[in-house]
Protein backbone atom coordinates (compact mmCIF):
# COMPACT_ATOMS: atom_id res chain seq x y z
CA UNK A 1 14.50 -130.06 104.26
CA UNK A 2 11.35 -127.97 105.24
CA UNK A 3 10.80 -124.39 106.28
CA UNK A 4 10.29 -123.77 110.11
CA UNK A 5 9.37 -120.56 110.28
CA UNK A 6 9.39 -117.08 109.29
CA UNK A 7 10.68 -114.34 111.45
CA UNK A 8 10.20 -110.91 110.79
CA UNK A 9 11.58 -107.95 112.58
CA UNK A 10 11.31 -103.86 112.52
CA UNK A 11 14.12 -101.45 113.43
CA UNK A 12 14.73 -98.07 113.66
CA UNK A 13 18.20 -96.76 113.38
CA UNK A 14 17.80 -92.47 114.84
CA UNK A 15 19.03 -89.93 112.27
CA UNK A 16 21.04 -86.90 114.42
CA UNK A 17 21.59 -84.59 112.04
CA UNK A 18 18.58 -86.05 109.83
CA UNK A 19 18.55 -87.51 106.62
CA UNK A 20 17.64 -84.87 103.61
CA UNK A 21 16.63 -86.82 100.94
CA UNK A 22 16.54 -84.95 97.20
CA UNK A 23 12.87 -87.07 96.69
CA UNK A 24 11.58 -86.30 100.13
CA UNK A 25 9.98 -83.19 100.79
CA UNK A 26 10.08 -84.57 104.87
CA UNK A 27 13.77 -84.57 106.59
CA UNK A 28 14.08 -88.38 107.58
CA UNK A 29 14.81 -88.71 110.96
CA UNK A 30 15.09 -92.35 111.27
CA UNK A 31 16.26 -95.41 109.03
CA UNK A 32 14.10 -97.95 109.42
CA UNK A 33 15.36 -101.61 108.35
CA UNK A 34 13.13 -104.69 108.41
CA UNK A 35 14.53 -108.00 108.91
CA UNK A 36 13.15 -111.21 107.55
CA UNK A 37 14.59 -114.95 108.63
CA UNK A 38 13.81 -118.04 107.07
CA UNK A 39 14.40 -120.98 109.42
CA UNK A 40 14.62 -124.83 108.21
CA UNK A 41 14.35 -127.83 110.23
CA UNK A 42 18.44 -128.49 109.60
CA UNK A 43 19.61 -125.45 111.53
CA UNK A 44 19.91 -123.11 108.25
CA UNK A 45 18.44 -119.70 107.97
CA UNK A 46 18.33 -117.53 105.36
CA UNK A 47 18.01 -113.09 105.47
CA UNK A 48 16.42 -110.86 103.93
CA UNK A 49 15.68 -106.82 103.56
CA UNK A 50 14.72 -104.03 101.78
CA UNK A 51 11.12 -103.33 102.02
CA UNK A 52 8.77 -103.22 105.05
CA UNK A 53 6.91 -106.67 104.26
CA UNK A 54 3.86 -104.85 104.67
CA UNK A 55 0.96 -107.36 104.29
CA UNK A 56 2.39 -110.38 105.05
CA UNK A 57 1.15 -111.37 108.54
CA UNK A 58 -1.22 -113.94 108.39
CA UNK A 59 0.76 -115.75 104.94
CA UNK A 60 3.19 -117.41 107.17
CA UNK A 61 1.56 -120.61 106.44
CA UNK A 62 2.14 -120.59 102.81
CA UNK A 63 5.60 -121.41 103.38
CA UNK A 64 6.09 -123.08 106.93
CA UNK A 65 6.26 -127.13 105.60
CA UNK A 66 7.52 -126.34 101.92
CA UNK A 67 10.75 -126.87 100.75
CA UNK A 68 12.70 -123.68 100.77
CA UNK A 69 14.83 -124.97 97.56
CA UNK A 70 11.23 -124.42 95.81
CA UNK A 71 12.37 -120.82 94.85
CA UNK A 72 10.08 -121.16 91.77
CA UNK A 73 6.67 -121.76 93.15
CA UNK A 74 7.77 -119.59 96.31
CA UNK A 75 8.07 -116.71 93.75
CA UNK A 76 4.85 -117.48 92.49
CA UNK A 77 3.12 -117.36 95.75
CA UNK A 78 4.93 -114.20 96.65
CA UNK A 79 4.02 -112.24 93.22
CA UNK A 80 0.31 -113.82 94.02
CA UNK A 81 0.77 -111.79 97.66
CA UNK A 82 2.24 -108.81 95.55
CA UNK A 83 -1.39 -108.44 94.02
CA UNK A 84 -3.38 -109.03 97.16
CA UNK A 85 -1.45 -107.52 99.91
CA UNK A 86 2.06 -105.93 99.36
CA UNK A 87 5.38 -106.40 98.22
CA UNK A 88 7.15 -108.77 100.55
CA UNK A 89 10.32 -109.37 97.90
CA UNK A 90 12.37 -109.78 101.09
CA UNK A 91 11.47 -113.24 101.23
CA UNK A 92 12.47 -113.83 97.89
CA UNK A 93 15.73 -112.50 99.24
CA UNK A 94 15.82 -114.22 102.43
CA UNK A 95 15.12 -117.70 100.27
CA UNK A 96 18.20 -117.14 98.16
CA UNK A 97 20.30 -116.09 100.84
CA UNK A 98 19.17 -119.94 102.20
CA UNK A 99 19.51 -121.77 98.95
CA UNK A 100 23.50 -120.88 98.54
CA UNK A 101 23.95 -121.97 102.31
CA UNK A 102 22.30 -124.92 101.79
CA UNK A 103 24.47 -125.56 98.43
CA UNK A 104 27.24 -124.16 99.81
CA UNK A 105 27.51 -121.23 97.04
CA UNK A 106 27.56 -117.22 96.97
CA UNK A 107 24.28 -116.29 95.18
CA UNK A 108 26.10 -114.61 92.38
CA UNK A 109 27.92 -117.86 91.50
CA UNK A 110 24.14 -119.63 91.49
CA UNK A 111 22.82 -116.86 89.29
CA UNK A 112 25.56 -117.33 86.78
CA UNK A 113 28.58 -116.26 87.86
CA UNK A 114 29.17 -114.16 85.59
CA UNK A 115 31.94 -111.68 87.82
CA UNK A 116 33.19 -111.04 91.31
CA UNK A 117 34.42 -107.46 90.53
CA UNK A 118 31.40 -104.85 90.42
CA UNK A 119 32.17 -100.89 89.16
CA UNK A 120 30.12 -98.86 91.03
CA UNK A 121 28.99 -95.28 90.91
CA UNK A 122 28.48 -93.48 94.11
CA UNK A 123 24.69 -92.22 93.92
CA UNK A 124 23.76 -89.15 96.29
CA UNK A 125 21.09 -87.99 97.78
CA UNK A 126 21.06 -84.65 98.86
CA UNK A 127 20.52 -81.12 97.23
CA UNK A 128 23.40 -79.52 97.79
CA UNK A 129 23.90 -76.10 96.43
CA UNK A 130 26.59 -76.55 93.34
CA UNK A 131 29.67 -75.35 95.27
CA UNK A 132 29.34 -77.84 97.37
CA UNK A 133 28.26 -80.20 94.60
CA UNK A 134 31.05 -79.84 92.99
CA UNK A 135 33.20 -80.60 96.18
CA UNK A 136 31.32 -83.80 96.63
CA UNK A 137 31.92 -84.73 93.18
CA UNK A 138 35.57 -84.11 94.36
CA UNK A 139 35.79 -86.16 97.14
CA UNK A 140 33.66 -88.84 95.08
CA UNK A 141 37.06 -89.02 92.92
CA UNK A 142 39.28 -89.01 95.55
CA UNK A 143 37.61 -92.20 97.15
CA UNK A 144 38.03 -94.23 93.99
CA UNK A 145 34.91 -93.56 92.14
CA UNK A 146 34.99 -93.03 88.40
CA UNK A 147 31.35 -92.22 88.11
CA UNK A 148 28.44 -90.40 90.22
CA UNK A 149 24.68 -89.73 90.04
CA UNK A 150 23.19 -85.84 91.06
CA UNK A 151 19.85 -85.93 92.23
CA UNK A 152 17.46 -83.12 91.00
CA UNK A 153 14.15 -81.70 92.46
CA UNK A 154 15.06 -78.34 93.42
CA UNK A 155 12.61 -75.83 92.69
CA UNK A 156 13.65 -74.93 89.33
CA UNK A 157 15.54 -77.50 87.01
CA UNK A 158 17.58 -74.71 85.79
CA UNK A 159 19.00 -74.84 89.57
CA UNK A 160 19.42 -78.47 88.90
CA UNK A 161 21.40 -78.37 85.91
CA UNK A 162 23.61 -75.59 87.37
CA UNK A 163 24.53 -78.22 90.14
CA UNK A 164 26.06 -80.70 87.08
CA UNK A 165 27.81 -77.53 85.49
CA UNK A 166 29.48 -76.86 88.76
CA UNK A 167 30.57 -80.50 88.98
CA UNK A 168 31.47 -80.74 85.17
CA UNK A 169 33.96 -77.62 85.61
CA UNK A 170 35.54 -79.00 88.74
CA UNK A 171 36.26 -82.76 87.81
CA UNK A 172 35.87 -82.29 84.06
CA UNK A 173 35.49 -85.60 82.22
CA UNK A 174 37.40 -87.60 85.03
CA UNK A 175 33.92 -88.68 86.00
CA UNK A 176 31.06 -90.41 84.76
CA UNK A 177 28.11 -88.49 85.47
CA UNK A 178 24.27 -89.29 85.09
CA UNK A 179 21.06 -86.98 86.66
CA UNK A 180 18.12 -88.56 88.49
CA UNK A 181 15.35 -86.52 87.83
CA UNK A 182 13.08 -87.73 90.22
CA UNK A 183 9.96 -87.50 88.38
CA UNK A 184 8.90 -90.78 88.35
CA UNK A 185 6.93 -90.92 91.52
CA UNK A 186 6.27 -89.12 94.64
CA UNK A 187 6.05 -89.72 98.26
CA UNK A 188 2.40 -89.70 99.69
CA UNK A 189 2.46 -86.03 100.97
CA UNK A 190 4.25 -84.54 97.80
CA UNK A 191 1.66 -82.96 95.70
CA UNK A 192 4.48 -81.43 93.70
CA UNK A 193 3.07 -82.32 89.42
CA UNK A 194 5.46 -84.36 87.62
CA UNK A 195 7.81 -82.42 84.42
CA UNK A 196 5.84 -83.17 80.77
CA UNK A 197 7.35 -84.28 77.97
CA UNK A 198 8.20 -80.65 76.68
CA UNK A 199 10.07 -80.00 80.46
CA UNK A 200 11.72 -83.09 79.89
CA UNK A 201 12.92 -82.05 76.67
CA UNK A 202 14.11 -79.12 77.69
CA UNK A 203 15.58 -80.74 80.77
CA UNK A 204 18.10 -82.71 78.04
CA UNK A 205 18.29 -80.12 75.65
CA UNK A 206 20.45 -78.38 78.65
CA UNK A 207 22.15 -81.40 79.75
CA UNK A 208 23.32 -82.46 76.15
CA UNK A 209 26.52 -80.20 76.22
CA UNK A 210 27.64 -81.70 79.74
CA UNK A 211 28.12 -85.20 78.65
CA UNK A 212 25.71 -87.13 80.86
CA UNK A 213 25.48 -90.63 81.03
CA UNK A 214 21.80 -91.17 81.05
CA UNK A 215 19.26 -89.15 82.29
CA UNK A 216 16.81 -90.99 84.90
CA UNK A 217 13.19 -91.09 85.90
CA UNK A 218 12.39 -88.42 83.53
CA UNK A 219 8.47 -88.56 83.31
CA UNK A 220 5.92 -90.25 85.89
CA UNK A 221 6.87 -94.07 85.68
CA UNK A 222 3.47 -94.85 84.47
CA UNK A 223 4.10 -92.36 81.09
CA UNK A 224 5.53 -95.38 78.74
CA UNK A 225 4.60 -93.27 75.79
CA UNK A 226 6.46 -90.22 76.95
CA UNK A 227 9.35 -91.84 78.00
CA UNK A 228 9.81 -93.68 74.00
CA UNK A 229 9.39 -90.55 72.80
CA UNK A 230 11.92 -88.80 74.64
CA UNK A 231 13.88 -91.47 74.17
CA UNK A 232 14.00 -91.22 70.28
CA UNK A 233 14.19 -87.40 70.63
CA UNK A 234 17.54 -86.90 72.65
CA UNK A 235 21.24 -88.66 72.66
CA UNK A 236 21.06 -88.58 76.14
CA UNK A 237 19.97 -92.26 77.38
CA UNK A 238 16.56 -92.53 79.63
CA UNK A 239 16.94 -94.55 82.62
CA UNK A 240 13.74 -95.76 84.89
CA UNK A 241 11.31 -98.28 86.27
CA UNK A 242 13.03 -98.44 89.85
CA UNK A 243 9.66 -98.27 91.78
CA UNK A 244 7.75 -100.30 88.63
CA UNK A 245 5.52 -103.27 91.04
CA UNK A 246 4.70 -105.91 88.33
CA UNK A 247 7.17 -107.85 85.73
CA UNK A 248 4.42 -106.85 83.62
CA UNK A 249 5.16 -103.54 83.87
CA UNK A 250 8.75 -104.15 82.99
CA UNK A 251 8.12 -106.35 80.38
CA UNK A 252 6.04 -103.56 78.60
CA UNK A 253 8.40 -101.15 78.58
CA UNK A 254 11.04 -103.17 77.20
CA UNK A 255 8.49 -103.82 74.38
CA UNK A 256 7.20 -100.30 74.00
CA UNK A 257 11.29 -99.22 73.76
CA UNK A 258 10.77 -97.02 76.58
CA UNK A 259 14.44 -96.92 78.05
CA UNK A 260 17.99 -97.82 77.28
CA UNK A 261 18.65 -98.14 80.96
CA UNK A 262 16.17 -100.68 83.08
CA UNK A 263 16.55 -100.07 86.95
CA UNK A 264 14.35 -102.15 89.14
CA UNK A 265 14.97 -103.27 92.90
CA UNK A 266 15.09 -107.17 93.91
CA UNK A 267 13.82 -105.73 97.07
CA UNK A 268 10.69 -103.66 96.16
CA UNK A 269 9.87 -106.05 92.26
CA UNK A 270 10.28 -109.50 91.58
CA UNK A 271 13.04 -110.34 93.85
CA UNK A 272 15.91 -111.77 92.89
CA UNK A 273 14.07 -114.50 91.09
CA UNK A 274 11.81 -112.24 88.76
CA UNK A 275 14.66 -109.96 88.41
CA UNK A 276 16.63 -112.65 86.60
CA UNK A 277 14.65 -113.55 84.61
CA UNK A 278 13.72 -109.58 83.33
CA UNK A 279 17.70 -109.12 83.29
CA UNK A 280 17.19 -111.91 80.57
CA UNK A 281 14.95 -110.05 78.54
CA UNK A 282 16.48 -106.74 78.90
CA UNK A 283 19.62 -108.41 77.40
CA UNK A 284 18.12 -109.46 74.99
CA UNK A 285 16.61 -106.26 73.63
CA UNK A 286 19.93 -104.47 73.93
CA UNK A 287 18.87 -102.32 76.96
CA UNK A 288 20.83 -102.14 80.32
CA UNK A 289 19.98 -103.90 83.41
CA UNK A 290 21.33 -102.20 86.81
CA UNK A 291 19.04 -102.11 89.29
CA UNK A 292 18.09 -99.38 91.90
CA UNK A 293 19.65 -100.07 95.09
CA UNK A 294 18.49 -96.96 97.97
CA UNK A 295 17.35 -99.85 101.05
CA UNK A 296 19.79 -100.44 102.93
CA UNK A 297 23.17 -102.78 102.93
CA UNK A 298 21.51 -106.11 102.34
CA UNK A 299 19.08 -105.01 99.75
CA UNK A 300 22.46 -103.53 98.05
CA UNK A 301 23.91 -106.70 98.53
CA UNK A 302 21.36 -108.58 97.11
CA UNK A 303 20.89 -106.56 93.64
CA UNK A 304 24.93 -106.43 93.65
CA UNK A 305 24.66 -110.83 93.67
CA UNK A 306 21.89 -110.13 90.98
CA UNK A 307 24.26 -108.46 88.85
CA UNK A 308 27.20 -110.26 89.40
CA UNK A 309 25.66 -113.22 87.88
CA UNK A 310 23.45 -112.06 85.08
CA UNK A 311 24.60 -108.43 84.24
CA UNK A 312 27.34 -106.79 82.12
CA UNK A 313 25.89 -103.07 83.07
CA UNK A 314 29.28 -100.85 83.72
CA UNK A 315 28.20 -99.27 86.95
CA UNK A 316 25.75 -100.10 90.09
CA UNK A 317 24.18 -98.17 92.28
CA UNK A 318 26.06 -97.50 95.51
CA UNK A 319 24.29 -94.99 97.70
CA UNK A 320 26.92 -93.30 99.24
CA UNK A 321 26.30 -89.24 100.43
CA UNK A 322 28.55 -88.47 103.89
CA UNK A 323 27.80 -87.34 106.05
CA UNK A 324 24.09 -87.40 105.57
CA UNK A 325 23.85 -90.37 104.24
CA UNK A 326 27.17 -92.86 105.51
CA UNK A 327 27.48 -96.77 104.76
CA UNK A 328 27.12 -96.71 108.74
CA UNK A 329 23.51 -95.47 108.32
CA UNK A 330 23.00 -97.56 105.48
CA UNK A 331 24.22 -100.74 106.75
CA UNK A 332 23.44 -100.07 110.59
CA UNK A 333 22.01 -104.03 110.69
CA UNK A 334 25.82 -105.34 109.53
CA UNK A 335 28.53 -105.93 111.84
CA UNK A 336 30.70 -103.65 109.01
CA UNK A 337 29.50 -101.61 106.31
CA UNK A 338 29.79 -102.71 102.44
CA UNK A 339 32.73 -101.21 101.26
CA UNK A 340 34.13 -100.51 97.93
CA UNK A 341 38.08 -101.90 97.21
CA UNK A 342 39.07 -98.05 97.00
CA UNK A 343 38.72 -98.35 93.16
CA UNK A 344 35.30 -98.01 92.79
CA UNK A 345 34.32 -101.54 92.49
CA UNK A 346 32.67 -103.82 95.30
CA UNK A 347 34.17 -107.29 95.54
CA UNK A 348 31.39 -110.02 96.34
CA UNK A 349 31.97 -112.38 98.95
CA UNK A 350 32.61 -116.09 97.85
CA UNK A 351 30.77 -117.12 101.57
CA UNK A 352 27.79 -119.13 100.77
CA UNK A 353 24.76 -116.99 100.57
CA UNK A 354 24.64 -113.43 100.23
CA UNK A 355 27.36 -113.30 102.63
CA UNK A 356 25.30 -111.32 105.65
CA UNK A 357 26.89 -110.97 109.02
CA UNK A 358 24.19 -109.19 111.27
CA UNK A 359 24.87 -107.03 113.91
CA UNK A 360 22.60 -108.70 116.32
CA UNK A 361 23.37 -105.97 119.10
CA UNK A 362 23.00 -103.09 116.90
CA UNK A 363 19.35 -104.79 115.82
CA UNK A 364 18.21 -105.39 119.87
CA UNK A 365 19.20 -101.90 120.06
CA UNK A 366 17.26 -100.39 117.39
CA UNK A 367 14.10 -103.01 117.92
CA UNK A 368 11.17 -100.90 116.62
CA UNK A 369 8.75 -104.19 116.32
């Protein structure tokens, strides 16, 4: 079996009322979504998403001829591209996707197989003022979640934590709750300075009496210092590395005892295939593996495979913020949105593959390139 070719497409899904992200000084007014296929000389093809694949025109011949059951040295060549060009993790995706269609086997089951059933937490995305926080945390509950993540970045964290204090007097301890701090990077045109260790400290000195789960992207991701001594300074656990490029990277900061809660993205680090194998590690050294999932439905899909076969963590990520953010929005390239079984917990398909179903009128539609 060979490779054919690889197809790659760009699509832009229009945001009317836009899309105000808690990271993003910018109201998004679009969702884009780019679509990789891997083709084989039997008829098979594998899909991908997640990240642009920016930088990987011209590469197509590094894989057109191989054997797309090579996921090994196809990782290899893609981390090689990672350094040179960009991250085009996709592939990785797309390649996986393939390799359970041509074994006739949901990913998860390849990875391990280790469960079907995954708890989620429903992970917003907007700053909402904490009235309304606290209703969303309500209606979080009453759509089978047990747990939720608050996003902060408001202009003061004092306005942050008076968001989870409004949520912790309305639900109480009915949910699980954990903060993103968003300090960990920054999008090109926020100039905003990340917290220090003393703001961070302060941060979880407040958030210590309202029982928070962990306490994410704390510090700039590239602060591995910091974050270990936060770390040992507070009960609270530190979550990050969900924009971290290199396994490197990762690897380091499991060494360095940097985190209890390790969150990279198959579709932005590693793919599926490094991801494993840092899942490994991160077991190993008693931290938590549950990756970052804010794509779109098949990079969700793809992490919630990842996890299903080689991680115990108690919740995933499931972005979920209605209206502004909708599984509709998020899964625009699907023929039907990924949907929880009402109890907060995603079951994954047994359909070889990932078990994608594209919407191939909703992506002529939305055709941006």
């Amino acid at each position: 079996m060979k490779i054919t070719a690889i197809r790659i497409s760009h699509h832009a899904l229009p945001l009317d009322p836009p899309f105000r992200a808690g990271w993003d000084p910018r109201p998004r007014t679009t969702a884009p979504a780019t679509i990789v296929r891997v083709e084989t000389d039997q008829g098979l093809t594998g899909i991908g998403s997640g990240d642009a694949m920016t930088g990987f025109a011209g590469q197509e011949a590094l894989f057109v001829g191989q054997d797309p059951r090579d996921l090994d040295r196809h990782h290899r060549v893609l981390t090689n591209i990672a350094f040179h060009q960009g991250r085009c993790w996709p592939l990785d995706i797309a390649l996986w996707d393939l390799f359970g269609k041509i074994t006739g086997q949901p990913v998860w089951r390849l990875l391990g197989g280790r469960r079907h059933r995954i708890p989620l937490y429903a992970s917003s995305g907007t700053l909402r003022d904490p009235a309304a926080m606290a209703e969303t945390a309500e209606r979080f509950l009453d759509a089978g979640f047990r747990a939720m993540k608050l996003r902060f970045h408001r202009a003061d964290w004092r306005q942050d934590v008076a968001a989870v204090e409004a949520v912790r007097a309305r639900v109480g301890d009915r949910l699980t709750v954990m903060v993103d701090c968003n300090q960990g990077w920054r999008m090109p045109w926020d100039t905003s300075a990340p917290w220090q260790l003393k703001d961070a400290l302060a941060v979880a000195r407040a958030l210590e009496p309202l029982d928070i789960y962990w306490m994410e992207e704390p510090l700039d991701q590239a602060d591995r210092h910091g974050m270990a001594a936060l770390r040992r300074m507070i009960p609270i656990r530190v979550a990050g590395a969900e924009m971290v490029r290199e396994a490197g990277q990762l690897r380091d900061l499991i060494a360095d005892g940097c985190l209890d809660v390790l969150q990279p993205d198959a579709a932005l680090t590693g793919g599926i295939t490094g991801l494993a194998r840092i899942a490994a590690l991160a077991e190993a050294a008693g931290i938590m593996f549950t990756p970052h999932t804010w794509t779109n439905g098949i990079g969700v899909l793809a992490n919630l495979h990842l996890v299903g076969g080689v991680s115990d963590a108690p919740f995933v990520e499931y972005p979920y913020d209605p209206p502004e953010w909708s599984p509709g929005r998020r899964d625009f390239m699907l023929t039907a949105p990924l949907a929880d079984d009402g109890d907060g917990h995603l079951v994954l398909p047994e359909a070889p593959g990932l078990g994608i179903v594209l919407d191939e009128d909703r992506l002529a539609a939305t055709r941006a390139g």
